[in-house]
ModelCIF file with pLDDT and N, C-alpha, C, O atoms, coordinates in Angstrom:
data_MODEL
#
_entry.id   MODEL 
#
_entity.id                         1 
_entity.type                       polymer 
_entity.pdbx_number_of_molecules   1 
#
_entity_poly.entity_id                      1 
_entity_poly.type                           'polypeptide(L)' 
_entity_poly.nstd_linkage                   no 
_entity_poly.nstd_monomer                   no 
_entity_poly.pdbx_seq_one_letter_code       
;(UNK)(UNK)(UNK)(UNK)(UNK)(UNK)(UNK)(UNK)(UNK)(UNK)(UNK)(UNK)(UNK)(UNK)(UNK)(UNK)
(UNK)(UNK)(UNK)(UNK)(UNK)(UNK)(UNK)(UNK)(UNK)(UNK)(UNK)(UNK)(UNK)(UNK)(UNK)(UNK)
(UNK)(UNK)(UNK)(UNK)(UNK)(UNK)(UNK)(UNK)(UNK)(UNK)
;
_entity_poly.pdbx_seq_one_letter_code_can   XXXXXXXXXXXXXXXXXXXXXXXXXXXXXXXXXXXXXXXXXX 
_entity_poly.pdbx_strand_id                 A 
#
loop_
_entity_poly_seq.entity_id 
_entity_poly_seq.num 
_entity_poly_seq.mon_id 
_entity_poly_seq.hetero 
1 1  UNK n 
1 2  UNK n 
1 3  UNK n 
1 4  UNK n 
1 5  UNK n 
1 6  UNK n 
1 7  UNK n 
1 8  UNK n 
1 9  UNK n 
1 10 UNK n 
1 11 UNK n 
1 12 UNK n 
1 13 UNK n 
1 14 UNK n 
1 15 UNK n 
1 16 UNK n 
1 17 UNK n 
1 18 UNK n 
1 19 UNK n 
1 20 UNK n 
1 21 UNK n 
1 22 UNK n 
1 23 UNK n 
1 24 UNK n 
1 25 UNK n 
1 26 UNK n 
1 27 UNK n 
1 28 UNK n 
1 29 UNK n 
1 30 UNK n 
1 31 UNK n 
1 32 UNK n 
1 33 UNK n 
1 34 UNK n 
1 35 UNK n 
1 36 UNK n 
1 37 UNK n 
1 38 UNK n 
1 39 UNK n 
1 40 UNK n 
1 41 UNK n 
1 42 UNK n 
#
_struct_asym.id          A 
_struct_asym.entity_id   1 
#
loop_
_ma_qa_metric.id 
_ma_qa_metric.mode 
_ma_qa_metric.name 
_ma_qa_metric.software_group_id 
_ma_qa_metric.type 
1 global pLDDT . pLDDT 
2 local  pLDDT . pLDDT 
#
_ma_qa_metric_global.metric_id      1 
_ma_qa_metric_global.metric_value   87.98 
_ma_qa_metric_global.model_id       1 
_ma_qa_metric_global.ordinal_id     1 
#
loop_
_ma_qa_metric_local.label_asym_id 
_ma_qa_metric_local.label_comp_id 
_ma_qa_metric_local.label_seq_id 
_ma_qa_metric_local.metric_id 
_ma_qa_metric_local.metric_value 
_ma_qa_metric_local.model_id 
_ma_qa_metric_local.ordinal_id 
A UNK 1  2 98.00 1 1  
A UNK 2  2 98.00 1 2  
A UNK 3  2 97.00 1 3  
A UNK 4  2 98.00 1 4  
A UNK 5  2 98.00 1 5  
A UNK 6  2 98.00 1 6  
A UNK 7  2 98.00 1 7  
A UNK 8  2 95.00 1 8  
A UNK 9  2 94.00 1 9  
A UNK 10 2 91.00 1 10 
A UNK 11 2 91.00 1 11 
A UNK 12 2 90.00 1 12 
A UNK 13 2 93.00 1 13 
A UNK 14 2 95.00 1 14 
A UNK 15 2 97.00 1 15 
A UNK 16 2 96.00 1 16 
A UNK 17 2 95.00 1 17 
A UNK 18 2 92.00 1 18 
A UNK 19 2 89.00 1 19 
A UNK 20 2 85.00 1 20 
A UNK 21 2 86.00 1 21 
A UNK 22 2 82.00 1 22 
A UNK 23 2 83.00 1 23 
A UNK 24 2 80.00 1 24 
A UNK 25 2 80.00 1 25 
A UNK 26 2 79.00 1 26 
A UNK 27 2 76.00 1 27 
A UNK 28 2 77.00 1 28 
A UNK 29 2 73.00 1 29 
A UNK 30 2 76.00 1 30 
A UNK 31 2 75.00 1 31 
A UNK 32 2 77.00 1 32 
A UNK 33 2 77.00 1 33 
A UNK 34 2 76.00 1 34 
A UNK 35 2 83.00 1 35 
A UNK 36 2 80.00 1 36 
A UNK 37 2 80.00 1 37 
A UNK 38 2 91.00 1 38 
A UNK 39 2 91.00 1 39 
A UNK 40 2 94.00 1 40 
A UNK 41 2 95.00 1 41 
A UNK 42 2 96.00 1 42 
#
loop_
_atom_site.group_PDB 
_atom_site.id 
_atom_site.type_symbol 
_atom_site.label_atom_id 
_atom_site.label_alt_id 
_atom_site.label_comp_id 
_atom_site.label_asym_id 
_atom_site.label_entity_id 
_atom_site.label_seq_id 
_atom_site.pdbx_PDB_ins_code 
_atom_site.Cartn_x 
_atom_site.Cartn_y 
_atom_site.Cartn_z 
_atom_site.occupancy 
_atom_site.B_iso_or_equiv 
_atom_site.pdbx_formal_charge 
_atom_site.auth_seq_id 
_atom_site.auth_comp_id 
_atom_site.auth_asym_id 
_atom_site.auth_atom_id 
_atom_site.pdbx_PDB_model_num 
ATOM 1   N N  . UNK A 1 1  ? 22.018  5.463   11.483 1.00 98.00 ? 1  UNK A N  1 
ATOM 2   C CA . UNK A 1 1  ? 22.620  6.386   10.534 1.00 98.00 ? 1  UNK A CA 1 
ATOM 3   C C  . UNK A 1 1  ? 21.814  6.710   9.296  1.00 98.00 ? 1  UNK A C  1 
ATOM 4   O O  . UNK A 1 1  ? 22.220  7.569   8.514  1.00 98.00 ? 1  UNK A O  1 
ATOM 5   N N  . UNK A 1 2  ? 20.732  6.079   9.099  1.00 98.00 ? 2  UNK A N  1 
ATOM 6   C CA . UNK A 1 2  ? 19.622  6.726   7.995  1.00 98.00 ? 2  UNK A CA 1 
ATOM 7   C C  . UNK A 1 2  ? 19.590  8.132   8.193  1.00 98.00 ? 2  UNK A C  1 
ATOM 8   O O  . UNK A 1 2  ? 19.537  8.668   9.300  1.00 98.00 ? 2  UNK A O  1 
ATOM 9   N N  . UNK A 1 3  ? 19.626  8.797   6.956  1.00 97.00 ? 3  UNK A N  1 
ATOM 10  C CA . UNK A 1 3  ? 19.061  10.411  7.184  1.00 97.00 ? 3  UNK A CA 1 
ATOM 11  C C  . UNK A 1 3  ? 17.312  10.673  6.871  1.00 97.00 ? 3  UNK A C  1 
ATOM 12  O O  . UNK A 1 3  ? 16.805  11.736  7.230  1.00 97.00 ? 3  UNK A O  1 
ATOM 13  N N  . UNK A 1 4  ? 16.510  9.641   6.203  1.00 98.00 ? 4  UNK A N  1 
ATOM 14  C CA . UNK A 1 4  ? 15.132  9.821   6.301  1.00 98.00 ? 4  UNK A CA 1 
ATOM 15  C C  . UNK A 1 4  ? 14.234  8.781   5.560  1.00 98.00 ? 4  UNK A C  1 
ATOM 16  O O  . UNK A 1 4  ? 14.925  7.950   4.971  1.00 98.00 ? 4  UNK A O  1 
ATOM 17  N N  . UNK A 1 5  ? 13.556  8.686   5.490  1.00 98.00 ? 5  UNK A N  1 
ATOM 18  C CA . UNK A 1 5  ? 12.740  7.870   4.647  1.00 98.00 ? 5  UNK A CA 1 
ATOM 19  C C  . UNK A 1 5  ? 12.502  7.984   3.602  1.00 98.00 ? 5  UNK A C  1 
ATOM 20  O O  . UNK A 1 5  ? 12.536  9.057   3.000  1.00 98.00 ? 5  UNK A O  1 
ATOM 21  N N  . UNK A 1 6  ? 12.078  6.457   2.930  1.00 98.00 ? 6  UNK A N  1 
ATOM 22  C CA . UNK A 1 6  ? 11.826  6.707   1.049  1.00 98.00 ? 6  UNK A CA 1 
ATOM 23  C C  . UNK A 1 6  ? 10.823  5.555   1.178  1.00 98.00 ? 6  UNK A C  1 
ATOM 24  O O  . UNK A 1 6  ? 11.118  4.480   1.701  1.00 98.00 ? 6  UNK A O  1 
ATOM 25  N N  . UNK A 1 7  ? 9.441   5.889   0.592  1.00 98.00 ? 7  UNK A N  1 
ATOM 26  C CA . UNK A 1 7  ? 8.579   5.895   -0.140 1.00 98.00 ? 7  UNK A CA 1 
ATOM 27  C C  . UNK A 1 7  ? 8.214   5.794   -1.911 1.00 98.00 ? 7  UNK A C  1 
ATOM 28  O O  . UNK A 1 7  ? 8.427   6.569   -2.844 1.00 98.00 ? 7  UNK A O  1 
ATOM 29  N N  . UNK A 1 8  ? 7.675   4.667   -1.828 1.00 95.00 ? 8  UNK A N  1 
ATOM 30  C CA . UNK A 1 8  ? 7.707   4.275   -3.312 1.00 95.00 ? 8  UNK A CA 1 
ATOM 31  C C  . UNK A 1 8  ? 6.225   3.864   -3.875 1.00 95.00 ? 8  UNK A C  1 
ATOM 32  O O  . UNK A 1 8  ? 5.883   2.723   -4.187 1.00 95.00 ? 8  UNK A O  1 
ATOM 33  N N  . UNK A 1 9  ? 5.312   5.206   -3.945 1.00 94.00 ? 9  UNK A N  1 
ATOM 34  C CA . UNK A 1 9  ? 4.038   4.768   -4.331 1.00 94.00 ? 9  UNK A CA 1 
ATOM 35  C C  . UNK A 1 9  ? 3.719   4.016   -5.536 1.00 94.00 ? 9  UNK A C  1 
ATOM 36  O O  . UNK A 1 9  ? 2.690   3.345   -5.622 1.00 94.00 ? 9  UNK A O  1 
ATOM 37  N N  . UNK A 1 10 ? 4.616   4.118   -6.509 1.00 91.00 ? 10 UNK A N  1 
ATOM 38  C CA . UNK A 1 10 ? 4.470   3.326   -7.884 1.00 91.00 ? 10 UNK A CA 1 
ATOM 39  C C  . UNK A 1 10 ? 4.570   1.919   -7.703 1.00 91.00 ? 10 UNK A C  1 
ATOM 40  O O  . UNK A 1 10 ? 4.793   1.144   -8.634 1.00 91.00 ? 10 UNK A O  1 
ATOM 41  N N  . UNK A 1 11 ? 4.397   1.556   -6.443 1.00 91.00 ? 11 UNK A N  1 
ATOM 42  C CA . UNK A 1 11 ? 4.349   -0.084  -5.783 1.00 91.00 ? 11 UNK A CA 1 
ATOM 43  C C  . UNK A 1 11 ? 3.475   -0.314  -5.806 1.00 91.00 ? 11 UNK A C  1 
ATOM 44  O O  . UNK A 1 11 ? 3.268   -1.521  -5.930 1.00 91.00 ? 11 UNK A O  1 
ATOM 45  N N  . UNK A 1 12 ? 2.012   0.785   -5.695 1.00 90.00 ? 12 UNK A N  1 
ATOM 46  C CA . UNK A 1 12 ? 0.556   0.241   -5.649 1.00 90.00 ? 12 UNK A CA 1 
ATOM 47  C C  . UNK A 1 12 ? 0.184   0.959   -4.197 1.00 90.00 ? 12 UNK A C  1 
ATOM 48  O O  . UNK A 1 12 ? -0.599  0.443   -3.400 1.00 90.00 ? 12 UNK A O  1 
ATOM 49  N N  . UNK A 1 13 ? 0.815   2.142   -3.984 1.00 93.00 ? 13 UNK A N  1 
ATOM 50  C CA . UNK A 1 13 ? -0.044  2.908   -3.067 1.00 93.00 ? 13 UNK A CA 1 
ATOM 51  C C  . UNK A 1 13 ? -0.167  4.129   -3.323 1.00 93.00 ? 13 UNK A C  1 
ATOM 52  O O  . UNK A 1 13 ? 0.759   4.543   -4.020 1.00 93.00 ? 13 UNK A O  1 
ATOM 53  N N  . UNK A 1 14 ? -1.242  5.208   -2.941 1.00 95.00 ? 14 UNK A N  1 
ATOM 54  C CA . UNK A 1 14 ? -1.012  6.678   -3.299 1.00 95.00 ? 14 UNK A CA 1 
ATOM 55  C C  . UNK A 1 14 ? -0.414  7.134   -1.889 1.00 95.00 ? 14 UNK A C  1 
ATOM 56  O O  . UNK A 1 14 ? -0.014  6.185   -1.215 1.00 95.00 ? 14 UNK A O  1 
ATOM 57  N N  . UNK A 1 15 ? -0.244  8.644   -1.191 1.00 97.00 ? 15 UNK A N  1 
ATOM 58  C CA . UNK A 1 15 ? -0.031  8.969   -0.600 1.00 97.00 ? 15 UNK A CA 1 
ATOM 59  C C  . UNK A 1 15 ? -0.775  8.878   0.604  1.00 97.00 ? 15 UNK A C  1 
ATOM 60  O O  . UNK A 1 15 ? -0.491  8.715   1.791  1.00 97.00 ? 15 UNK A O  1 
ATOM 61  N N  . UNK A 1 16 ? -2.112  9.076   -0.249 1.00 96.00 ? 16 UNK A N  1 
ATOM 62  C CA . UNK A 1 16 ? -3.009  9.195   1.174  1.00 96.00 ? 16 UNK A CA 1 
ATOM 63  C C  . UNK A 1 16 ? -4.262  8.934   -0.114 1.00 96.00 ? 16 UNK A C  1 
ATOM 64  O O  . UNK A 1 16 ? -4.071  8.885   -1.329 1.00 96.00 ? 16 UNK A O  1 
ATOM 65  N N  . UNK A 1 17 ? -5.525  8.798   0.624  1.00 95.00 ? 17 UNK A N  1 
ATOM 66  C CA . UNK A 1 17 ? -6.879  8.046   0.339  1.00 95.00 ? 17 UNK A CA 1 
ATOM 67  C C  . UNK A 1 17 ? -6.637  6.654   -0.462 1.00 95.00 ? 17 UNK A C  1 
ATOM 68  O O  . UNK A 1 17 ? -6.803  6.678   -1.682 1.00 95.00 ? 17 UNK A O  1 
ATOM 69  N N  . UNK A 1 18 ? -6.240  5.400   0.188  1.00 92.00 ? 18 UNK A N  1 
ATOM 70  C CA . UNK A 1 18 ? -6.197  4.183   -0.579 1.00 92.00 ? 18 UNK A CA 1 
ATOM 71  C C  . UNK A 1 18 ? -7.582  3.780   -0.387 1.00 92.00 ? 18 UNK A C  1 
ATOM 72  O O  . UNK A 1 18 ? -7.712  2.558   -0.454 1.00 92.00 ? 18 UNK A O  1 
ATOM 73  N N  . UNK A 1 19 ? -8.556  4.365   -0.189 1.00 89.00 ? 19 UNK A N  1 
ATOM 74  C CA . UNK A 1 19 ? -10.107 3.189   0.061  1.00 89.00 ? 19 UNK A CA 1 
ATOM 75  C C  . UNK A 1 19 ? -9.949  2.974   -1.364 1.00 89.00 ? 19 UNK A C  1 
ATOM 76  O O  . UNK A 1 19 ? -8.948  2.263   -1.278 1.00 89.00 ? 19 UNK A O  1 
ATOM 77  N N  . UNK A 1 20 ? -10.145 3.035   -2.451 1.00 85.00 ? 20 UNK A N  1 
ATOM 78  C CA . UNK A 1 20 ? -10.516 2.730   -3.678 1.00 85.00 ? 20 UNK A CA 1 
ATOM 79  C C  . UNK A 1 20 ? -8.916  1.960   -4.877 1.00 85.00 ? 20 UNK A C  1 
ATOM 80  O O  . UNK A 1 20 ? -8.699  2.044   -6.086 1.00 85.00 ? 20 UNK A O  1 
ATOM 81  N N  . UNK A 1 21 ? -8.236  1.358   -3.854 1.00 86.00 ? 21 UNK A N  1 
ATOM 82  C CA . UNK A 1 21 ? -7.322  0.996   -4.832 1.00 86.00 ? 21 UNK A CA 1 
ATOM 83  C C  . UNK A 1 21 ? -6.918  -0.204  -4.814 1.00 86.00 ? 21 UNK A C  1 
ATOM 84  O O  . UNK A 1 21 ? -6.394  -0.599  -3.772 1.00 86.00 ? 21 UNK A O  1 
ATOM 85  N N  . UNK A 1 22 ? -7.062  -1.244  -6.108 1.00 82.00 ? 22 UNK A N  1 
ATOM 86  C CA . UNK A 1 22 ? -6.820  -2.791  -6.257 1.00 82.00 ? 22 UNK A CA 1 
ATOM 87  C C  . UNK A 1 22 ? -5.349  -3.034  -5.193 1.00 82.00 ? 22 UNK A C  1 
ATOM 88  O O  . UNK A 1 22 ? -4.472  -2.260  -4.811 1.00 82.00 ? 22 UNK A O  1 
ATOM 89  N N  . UNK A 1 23 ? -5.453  -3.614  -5.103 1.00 83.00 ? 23 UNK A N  1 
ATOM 90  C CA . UNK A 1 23 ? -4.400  -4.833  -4.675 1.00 83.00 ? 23 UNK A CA 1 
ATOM 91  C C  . UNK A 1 23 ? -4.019  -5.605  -5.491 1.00 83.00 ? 23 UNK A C  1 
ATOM 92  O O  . UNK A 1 23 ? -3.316  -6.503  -5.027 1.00 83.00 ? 23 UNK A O  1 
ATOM 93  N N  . UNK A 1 24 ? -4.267  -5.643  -6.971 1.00 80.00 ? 24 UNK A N  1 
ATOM 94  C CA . UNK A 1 24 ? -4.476  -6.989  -7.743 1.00 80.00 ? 24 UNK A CA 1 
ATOM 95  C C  . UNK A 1 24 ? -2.388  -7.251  -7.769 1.00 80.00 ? 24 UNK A C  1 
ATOM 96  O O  . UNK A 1 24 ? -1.681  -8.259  -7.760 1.00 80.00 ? 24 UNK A O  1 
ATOM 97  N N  . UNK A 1 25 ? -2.143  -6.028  -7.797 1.00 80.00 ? 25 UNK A N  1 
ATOM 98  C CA . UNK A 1 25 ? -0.337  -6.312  -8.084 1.00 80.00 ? 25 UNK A CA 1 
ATOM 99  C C  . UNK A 1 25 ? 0.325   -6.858  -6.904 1.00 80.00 ? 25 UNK A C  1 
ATOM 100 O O  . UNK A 1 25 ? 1.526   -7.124  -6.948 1.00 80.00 ? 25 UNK A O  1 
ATOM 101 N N  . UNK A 1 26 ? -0.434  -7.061  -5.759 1.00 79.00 ? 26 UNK A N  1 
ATOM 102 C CA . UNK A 1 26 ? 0.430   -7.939  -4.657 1.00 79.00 ? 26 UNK A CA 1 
ATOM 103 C C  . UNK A 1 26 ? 0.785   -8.962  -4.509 1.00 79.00 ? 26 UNK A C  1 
ATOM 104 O O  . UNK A 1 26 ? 0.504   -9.690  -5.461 1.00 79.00 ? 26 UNK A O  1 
ATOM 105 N N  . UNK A 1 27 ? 1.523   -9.621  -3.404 1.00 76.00 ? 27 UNK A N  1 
ATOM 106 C CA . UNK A 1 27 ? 1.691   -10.991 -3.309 1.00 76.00 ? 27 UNK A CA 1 
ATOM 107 C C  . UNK A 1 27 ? 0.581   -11.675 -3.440 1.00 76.00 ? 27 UNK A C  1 
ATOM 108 O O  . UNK A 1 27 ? -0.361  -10.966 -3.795 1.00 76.00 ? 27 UNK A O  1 
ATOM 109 N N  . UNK A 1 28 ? 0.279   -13.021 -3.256 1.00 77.00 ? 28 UNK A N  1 
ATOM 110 C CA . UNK A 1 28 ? -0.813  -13.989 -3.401 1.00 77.00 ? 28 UNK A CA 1 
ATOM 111 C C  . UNK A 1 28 ? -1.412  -13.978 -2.342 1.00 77.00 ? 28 UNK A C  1 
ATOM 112 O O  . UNK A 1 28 ? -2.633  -13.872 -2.228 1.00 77.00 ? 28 UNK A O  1 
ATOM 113 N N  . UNK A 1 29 ? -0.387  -14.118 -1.200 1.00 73.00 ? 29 UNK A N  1 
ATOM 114 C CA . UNK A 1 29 ? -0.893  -14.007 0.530  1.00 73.00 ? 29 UNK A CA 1 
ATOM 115 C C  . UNK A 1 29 ? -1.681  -12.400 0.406  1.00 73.00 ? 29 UNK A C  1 
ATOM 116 O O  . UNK A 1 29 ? -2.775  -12.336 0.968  1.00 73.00 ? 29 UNK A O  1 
ATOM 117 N N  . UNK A 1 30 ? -1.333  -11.510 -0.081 1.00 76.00 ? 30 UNK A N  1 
ATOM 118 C CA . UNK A 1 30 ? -1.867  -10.265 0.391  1.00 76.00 ? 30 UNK A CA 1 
ATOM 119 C C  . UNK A 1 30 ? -3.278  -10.424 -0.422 1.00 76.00 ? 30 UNK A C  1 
ATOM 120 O O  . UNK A 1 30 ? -4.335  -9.998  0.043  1.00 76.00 ? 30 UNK A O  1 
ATOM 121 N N  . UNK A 1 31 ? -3.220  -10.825 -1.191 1.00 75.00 ? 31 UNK A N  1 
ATOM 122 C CA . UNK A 1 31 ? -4.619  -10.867 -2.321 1.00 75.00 ? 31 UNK A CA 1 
ATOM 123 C C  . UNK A 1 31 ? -5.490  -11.803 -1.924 1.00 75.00 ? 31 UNK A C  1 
ATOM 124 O O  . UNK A 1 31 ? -6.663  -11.755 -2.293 1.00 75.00 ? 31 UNK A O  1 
ATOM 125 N N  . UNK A 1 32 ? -5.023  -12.773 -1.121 1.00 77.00 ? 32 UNK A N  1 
ATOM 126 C CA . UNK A 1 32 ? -6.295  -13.446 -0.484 1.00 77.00 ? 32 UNK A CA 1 
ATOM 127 C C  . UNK A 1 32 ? -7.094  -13.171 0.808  1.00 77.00 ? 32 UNK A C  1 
ATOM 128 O O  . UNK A 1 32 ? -8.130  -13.589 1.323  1.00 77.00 ? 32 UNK A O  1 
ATOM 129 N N  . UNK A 1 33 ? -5.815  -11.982 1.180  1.00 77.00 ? 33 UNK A N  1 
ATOM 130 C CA . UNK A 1 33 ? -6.636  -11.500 2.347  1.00 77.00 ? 33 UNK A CA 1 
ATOM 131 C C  . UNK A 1 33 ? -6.321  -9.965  2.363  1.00 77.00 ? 33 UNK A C  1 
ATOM 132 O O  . UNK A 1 33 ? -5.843  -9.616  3.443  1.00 77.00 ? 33 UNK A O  1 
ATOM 133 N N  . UNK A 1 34 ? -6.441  -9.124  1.596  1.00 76.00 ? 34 UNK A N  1 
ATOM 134 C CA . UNK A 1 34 ? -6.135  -7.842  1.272  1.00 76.00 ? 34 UNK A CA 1 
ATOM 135 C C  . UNK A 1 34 ? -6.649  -7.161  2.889  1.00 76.00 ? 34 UNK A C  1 
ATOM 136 O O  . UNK A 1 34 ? -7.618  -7.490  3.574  1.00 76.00 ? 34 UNK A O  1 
ATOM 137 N N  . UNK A 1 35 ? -5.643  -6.162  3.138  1.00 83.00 ? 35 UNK A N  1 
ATOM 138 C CA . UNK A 1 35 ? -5.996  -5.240  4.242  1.00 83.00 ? 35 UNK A CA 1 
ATOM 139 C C  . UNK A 1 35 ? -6.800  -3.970  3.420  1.00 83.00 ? 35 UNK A C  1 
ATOM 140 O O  . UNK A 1 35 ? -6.487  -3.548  2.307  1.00 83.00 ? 35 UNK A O  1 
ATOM 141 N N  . UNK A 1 36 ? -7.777  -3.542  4.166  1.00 80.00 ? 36 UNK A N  1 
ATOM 142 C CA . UNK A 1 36 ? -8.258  -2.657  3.843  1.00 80.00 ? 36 UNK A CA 1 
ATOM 143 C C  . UNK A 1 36 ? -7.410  -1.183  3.628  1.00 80.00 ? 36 UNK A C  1 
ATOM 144 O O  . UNK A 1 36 ? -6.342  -0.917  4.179  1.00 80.00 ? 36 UNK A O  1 
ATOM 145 N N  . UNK A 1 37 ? -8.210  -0.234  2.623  1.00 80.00 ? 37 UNK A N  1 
ATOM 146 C CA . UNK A 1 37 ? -7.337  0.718   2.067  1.00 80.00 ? 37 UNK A CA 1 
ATOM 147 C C  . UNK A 1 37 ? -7.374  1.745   3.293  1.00 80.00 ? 37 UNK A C  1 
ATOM 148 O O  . UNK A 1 37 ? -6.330  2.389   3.408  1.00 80.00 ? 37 UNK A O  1 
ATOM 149 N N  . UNK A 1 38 ? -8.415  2.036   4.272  1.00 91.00 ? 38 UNK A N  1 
ATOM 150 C CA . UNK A 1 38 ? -7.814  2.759   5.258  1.00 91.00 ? 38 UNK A CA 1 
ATOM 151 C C  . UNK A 1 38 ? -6.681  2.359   6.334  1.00 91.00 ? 38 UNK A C  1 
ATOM 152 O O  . UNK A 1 38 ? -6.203  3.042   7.240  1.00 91.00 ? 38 UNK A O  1 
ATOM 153 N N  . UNK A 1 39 ? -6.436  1.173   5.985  1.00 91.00 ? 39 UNK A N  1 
ATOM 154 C CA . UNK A 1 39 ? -5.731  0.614   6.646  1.00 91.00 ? 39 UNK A CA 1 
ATOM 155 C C  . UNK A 1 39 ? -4.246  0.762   6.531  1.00 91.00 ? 39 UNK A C  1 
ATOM 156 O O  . UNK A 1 39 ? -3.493  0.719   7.504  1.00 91.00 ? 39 UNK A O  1 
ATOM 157 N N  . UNK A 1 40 ? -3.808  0.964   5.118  1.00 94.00 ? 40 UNK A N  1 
ATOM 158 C CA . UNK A 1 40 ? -2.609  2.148   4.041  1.00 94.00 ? 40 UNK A CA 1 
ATOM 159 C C  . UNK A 1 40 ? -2.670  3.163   4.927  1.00 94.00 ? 40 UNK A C  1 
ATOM 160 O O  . UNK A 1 40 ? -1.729  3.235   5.717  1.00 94.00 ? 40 UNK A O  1 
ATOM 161 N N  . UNK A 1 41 ? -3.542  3.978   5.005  1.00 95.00 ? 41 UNK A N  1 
ATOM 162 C CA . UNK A 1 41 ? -3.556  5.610   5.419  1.00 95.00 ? 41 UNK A CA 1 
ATOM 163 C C  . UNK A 1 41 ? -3.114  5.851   6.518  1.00 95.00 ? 41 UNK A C  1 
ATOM 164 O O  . UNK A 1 41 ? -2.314  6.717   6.874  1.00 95.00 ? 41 UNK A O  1 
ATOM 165 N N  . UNK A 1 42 ? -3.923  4.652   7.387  1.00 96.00 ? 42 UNK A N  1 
ATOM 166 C CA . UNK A 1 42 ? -3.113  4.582   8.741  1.00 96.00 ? 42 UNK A CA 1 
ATOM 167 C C  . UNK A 1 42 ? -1.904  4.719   9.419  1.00 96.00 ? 42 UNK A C  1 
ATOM 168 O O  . UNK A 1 42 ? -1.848  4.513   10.631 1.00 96.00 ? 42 UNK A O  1 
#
């Protein structure tokens, strides 16, 4: 029964081109092993 999705880039993602964007605001687990920013885009 969802009518669509929500998206919340002010979390620390843009829409599209993340190659160039910290991680520093993530969990601890994500910061020790950060996924790459094309990996967002994907």
């Amino acid at each position: 029964g969802f009518a669509g999705v929500k998206l919340y880039p002010s979390m620390g993602f843009r829409p599209d081109d993340n190659g160039g964007i910290s991680l520093a605001h993530a969990n601890q687990r994500v910061r020790r092993n950060p996924p790459p920013g094309r990996a967002l885009d994907q």
